[in-house]
PDB file of N, CA and C in Angstrom:
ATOM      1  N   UNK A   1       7.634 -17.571  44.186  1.00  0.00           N
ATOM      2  CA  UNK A   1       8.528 -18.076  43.153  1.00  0.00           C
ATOM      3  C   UNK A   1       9.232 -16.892  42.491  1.00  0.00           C
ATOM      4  N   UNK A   2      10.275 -17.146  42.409  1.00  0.00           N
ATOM      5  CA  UNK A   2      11.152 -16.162  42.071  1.00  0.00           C
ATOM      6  C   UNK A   2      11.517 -16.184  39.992  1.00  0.00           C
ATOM      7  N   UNK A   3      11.366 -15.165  39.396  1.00  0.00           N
ATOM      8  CA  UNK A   3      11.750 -15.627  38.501  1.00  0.00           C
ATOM      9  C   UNK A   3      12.839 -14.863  38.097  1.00  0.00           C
ATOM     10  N   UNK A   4      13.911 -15.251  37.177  1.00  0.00           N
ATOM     11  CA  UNK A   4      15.066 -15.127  36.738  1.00  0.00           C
ATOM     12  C   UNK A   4      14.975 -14.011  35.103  1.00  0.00           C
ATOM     13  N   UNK A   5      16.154 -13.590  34.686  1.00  0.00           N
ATOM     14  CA  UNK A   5      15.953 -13.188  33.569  1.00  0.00           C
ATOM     15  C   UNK A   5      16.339 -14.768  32.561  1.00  0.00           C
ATOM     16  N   UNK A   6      16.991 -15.500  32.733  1.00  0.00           N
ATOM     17  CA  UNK A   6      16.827 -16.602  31.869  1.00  0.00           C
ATOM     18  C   UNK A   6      15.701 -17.657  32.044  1.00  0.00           C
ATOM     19  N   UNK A   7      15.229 -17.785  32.951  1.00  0.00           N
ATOM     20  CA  UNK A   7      13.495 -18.135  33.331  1.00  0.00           C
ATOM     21  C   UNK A   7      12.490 -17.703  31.754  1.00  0.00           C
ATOM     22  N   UNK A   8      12.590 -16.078  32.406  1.00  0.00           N
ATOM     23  CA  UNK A   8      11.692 -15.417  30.859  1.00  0.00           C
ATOM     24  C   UNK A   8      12.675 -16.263  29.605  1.00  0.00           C
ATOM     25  N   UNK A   9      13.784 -15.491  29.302  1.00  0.00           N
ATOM     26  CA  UNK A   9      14.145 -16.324  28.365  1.00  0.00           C
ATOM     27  C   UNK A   9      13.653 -17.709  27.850  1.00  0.00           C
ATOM     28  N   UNK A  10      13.890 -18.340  28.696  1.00  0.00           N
ATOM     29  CA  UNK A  10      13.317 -19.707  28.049  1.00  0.00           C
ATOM     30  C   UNK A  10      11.682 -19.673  28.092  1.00  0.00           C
ATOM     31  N   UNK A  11      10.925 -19.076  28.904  1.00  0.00           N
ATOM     32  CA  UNK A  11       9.804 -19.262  28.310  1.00  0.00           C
ATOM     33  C   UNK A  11       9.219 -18.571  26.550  1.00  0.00           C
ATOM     34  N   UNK A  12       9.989 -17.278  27.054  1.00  0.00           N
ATOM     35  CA  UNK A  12       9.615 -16.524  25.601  1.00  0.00           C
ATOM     36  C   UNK A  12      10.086 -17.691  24.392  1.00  0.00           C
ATOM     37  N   UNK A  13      10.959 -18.671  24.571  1.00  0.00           N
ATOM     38  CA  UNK A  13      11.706 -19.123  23.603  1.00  0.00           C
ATOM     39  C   UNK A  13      10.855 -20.264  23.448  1.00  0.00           C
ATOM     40  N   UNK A  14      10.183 -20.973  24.333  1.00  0.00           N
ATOM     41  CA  UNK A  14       8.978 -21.944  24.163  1.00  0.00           C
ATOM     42  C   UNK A  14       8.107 -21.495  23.574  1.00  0.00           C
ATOM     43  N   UNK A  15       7.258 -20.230  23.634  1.00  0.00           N
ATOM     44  CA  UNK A  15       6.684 -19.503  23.132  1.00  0.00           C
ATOM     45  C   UNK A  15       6.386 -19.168  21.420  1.00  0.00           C
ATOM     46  N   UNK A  16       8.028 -18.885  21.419  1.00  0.00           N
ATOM     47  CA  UNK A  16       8.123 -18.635  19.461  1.00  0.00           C
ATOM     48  C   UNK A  16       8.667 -20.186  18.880  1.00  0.00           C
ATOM     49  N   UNK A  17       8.560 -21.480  19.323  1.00  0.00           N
ATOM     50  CA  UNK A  17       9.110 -22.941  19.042  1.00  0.00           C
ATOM     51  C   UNK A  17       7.387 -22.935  18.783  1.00  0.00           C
ATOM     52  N   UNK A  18       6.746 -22.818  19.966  1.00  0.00           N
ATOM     53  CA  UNK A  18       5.388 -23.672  19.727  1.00  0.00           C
ATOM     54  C   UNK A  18       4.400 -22.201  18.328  1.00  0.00           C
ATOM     55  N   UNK A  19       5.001 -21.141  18.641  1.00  0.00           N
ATOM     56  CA  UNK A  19       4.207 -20.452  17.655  1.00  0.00           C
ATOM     57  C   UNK A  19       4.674 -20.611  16.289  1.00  0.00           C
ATOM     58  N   UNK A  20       5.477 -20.883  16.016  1.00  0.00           N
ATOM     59  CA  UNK A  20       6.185 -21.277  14.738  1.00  0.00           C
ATOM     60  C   UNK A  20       5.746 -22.571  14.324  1.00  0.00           C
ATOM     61  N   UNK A  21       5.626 -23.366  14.705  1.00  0.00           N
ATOM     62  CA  UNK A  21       4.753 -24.799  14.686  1.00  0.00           C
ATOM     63  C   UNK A  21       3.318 -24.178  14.354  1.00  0.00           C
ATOM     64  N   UNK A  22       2.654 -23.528  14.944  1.00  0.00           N
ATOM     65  CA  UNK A  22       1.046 -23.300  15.142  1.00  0.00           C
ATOM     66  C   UNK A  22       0.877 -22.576  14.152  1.00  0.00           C
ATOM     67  N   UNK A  23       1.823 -21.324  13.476  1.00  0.00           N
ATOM     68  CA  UNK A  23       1.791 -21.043  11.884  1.00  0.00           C
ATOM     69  C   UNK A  23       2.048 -21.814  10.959  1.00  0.00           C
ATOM     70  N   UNK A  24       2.854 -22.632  10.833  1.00  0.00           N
ATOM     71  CA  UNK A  24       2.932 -23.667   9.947  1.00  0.00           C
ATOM     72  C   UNK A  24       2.222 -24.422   9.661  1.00  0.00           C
ATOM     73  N   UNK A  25       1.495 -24.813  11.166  1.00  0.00           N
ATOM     74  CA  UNK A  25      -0.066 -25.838  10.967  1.00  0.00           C
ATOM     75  C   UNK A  25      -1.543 -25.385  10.145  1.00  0.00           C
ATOM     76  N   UNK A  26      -1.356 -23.769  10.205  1.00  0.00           N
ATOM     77  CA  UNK A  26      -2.457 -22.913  10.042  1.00  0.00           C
ATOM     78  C   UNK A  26      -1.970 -22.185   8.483  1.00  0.00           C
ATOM     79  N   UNK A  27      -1.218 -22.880   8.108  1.00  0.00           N
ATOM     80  CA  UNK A  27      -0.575 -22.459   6.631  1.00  0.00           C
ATOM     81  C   UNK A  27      -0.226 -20.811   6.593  1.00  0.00           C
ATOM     82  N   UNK A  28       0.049 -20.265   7.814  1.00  0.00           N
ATOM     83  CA  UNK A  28       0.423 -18.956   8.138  1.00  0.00           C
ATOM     84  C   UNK A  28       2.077 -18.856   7.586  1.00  0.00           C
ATOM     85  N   UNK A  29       3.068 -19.749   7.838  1.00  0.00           N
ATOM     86  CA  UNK A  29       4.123 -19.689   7.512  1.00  0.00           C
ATOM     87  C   UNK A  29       4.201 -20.628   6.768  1.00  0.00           C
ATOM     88  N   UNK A  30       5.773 -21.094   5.916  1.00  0.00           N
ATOM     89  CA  UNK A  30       6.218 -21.985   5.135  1.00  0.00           C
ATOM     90  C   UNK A  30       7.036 -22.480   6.069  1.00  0.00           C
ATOM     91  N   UNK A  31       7.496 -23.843   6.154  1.00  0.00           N
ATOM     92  CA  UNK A  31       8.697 -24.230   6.368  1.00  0.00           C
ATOM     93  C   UNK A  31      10.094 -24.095   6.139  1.00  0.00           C
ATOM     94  N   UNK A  32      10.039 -23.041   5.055  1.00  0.00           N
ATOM     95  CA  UNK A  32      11.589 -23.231   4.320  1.00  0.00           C
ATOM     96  C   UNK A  32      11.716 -21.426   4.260  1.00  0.00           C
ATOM     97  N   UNK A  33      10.917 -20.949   4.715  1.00  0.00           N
ATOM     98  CA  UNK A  33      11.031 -19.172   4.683  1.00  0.00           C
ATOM     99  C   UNK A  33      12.146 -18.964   6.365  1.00  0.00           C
ATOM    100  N   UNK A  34      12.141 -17.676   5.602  1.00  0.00           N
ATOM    101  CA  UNK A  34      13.205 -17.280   6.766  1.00  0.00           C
ATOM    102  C   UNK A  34      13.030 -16.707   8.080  1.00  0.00           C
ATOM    103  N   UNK A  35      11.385 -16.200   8.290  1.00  0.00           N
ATOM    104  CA  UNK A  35      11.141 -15.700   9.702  1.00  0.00           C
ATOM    105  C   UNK A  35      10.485 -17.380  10.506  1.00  0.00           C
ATOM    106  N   UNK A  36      10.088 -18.341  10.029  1.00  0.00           N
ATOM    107  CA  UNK A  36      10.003 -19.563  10.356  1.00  0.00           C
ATOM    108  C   UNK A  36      11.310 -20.052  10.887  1.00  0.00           C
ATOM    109  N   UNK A  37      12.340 -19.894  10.304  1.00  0.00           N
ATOM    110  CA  UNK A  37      13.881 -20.403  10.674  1.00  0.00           C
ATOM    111  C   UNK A  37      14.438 -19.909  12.187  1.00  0.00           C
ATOM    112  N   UNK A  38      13.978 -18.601  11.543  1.00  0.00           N
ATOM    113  CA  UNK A  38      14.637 -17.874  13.092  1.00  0.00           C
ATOM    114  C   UNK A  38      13.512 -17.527  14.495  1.00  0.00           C
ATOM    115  N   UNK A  39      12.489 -17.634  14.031  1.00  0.00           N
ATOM    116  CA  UNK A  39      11.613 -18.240  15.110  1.00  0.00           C
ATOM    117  C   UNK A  39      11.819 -19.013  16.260  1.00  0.00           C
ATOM    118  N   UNK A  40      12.421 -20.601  15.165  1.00  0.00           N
ATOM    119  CA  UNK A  40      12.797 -21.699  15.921  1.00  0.00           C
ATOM    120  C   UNK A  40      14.089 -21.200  16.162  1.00  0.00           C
ATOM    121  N   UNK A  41      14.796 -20.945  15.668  1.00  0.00           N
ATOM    122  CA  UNK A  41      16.360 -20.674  16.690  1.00  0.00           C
ATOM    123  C   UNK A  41      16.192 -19.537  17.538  1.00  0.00           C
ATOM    124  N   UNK A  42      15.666 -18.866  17.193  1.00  0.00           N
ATOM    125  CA  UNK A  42      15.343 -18.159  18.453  1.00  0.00           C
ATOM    126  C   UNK A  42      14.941 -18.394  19.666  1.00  0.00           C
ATOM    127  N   UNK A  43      13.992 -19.428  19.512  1.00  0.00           N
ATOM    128  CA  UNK A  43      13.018 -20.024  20.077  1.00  0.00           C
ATOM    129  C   UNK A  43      13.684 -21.150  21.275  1.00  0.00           C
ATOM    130  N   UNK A  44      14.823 -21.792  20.470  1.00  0.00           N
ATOM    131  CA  UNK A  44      15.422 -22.974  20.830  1.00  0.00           C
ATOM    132  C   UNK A  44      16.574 -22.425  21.707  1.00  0.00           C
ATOM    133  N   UNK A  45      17.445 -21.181  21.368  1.00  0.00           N
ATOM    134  CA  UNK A  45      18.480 -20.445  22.060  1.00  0.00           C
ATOM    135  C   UNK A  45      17.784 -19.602  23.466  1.00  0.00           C
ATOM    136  N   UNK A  46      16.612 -19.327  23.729  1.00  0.00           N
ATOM    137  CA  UNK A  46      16.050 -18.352  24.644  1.00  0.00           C
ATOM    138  C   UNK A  46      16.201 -20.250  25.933  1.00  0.00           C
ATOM    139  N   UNK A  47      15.835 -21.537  25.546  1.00  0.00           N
ATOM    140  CA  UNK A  47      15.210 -22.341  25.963  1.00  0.00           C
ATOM    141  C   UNK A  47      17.150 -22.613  26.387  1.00  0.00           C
ATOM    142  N   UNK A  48      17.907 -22.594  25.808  1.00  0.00           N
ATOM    143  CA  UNK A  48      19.249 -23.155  25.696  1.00  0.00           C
ATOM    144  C   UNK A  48      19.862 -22.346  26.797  1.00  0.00           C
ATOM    145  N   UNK A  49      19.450 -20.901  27.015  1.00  0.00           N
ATOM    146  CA  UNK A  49      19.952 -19.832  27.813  1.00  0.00           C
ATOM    147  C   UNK A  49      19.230 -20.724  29.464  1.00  0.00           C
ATOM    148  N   UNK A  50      17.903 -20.752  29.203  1.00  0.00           N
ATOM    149  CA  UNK A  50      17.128 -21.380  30.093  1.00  0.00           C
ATOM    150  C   UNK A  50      17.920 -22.185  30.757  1.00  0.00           C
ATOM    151  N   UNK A  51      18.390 -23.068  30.248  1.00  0.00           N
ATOM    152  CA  UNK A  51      19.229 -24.646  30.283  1.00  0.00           C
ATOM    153  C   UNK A  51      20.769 -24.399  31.112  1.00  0.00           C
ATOM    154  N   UNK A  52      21.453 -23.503  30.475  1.00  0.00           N
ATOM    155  CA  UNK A  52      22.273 -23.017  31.155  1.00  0.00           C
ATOM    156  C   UNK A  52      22.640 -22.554  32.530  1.00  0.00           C
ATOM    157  N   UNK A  53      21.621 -21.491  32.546  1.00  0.00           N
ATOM    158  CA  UNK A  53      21.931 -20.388  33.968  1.00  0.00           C
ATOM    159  C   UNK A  53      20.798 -21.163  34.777  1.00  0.00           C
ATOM    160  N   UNK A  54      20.239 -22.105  34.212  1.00  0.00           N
ATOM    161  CA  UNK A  54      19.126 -22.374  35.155  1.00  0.00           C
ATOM    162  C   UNK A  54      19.270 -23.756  35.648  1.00  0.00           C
ATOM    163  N   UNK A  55      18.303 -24.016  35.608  1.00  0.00           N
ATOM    164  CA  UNK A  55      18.591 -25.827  35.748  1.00  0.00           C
ATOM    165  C   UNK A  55      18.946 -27.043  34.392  1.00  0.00           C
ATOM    166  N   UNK A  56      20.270 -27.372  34.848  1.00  0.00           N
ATOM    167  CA  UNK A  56      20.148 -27.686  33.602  1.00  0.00           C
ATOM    168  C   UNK A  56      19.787 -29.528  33.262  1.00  0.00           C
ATOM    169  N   UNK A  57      20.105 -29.337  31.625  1.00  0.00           N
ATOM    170  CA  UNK A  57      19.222 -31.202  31.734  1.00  0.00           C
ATOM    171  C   UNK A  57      19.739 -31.025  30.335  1.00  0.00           C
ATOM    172  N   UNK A  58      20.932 -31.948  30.249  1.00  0.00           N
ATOM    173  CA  UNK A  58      21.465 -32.556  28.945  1.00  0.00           C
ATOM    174  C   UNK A  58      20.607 -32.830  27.825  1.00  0.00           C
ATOM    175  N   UNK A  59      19.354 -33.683  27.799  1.00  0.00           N
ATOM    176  CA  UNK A  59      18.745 -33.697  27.153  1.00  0.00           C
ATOM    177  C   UNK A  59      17.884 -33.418  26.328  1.00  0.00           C
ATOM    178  N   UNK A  60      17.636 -32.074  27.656  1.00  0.00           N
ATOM    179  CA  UNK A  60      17.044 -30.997  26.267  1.00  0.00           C
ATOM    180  C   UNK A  60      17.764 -29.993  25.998  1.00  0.00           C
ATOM    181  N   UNK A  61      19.161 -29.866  26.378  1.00  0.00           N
ATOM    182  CA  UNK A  61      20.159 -28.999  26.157  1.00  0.00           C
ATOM    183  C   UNK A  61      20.743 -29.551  24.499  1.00  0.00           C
ATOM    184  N   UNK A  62      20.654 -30.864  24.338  1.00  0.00           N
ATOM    185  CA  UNK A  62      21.107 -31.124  23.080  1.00  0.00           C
ATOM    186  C   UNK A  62      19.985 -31.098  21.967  1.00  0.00           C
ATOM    187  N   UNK A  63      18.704 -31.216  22.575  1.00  0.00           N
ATOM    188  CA  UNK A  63      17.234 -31.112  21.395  1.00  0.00           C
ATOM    189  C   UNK A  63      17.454 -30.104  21.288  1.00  0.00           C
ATOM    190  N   UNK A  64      17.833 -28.878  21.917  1.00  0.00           N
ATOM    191  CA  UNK A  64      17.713 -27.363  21.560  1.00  0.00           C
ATOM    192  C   UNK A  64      18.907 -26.682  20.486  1.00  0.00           C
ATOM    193  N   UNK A  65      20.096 -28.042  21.019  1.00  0.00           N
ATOM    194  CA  UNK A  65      21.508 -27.983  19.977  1.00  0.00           C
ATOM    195  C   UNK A  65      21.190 -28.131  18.533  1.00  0.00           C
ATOM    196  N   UNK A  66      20.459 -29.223  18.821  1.00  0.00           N
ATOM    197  CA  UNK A  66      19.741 -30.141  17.217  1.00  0.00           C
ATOM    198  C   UNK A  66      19.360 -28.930  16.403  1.00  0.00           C
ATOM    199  N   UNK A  67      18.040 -28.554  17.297  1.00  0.00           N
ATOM    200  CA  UNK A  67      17.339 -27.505  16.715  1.00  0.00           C
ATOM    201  C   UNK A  67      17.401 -26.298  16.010  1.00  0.00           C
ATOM    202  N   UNK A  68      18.705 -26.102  17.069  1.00  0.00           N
ATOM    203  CA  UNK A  68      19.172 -24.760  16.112  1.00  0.00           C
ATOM    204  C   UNK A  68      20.240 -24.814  14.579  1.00  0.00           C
ATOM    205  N   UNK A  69      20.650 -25.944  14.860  1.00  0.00           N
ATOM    206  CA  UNK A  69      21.370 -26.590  13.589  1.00  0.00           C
ATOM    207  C   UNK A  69      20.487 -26.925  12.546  1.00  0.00           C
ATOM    208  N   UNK A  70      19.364 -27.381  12.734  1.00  0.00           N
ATOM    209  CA  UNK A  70      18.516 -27.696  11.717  1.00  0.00           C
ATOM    210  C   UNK A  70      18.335 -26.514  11.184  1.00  0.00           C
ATOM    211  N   UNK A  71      17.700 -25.478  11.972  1.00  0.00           N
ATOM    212  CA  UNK A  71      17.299 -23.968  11.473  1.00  0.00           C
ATOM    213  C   UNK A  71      18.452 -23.437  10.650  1.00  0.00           C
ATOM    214  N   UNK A  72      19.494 -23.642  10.966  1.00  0.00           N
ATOM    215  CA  UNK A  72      21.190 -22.936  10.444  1.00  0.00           C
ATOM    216  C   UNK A  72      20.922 -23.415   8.984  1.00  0.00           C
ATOM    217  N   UNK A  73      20.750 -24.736   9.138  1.00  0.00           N
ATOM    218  CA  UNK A  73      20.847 -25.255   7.903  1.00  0.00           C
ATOM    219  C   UNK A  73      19.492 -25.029   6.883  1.00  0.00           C
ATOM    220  N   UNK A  74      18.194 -24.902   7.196  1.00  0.00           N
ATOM    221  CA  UNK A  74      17.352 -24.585   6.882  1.00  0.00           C
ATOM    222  C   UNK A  74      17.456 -23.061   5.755  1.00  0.00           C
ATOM    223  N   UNK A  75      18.257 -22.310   6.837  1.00  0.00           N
ATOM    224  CA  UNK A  75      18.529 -20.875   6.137  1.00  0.00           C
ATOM    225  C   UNK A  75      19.572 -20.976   4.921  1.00  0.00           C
ATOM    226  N   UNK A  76      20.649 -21.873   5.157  1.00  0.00           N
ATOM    227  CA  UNK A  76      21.653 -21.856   3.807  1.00  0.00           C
ATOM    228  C   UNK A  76      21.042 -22.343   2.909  1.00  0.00           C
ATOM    229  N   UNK A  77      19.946 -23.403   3.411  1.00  0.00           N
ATOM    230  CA  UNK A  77      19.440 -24.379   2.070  1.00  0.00           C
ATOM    231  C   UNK A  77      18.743 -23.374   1.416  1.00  0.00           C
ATOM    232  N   UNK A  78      18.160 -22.391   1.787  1.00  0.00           N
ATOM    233  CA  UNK A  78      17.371 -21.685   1.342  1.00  0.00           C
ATOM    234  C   UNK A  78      18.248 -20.431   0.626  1.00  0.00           C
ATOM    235  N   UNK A  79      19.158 -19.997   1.143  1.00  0.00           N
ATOM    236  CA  UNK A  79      20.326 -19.436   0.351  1.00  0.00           C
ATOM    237  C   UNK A  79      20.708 -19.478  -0.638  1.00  0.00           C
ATOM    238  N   UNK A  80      21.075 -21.004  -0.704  1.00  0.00           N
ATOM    239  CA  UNK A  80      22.071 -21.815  -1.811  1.00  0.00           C
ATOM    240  C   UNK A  80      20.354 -22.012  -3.140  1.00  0.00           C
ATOM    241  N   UNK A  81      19.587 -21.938  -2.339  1.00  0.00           N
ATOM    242  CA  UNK A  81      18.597 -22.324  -3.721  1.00  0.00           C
ATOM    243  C   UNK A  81      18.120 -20.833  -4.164  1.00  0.00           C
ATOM    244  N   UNK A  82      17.922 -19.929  -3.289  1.00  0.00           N
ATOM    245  CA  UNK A  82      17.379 -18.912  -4.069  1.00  0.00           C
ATOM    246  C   UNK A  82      19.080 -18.452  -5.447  1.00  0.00           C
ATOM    247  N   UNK A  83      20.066 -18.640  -4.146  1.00  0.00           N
ATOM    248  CA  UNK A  83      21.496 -18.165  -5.833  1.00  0.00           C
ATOM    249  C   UNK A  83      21.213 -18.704  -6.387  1.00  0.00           C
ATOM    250  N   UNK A  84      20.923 -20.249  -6.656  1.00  0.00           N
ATOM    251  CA  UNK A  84      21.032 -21.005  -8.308  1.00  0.00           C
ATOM    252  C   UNK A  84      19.838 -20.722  -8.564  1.00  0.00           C
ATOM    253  N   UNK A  85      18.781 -19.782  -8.148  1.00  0.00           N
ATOM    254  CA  UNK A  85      17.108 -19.213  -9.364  1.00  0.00           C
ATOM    255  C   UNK A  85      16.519 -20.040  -9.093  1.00  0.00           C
ATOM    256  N   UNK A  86      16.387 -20.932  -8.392  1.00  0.00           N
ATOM    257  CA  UNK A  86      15.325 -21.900  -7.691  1.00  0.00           C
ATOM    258  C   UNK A  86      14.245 -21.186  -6.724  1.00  0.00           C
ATOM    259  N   UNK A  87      12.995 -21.566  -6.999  1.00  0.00           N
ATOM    260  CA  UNK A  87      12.052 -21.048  -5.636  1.00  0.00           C
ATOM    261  C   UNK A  87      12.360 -21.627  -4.570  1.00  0.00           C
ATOM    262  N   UNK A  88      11.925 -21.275  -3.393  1.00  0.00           N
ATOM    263  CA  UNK A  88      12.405 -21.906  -2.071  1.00  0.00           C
ATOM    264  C   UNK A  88      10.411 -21.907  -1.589  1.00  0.00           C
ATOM    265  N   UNK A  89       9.554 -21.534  -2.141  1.00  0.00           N
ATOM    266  CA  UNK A  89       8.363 -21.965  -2.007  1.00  0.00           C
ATOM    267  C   UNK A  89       8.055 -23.635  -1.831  1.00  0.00           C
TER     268      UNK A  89
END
């Protein structure tokens, strides 16, 4: 079996999706912090690269779309609350 450089990619990117989950479960991370955010987009773009050059499959080409939009947005929300003096805890 041959593997690819977007092969690794997407596994490494499964990798930091499910480890970012497994800190969160283990109260290691927050949900709303910022190395949690980019974890998952990281996580979700290595899997998206995957999707691309590799075999691809609409369906998880758009869960990985979702995903990283959620994270996008995750980070402004967290933006927009730390400017107005709000905790993001």
């Amino acid at each position: 079996m041959n593997f690819h450089w977007y092969d690794w990619a997407g596994y490494i990117g499964v990798l930091l999706v499910l480890l970012a989950y497994f800190l969160l479960q283990a109260r290691k991370l927050h949900g709303n912090k910022l190395v949690y955010q980019l974890m998952n987009i990281l996580g979700a773009f290595g899997v998206l690269l995957s999707l691309t050059f590799g075999s691809f499959n609409w369906s998880a080409f758009l869960l990985e779309v979702a995903w990283i939009a959620i994270g996008i947005y995750g980070i402004a929300r967290g933006a927009q609350l730390k400017r107005m003096g709000r905790s993001v805890d």
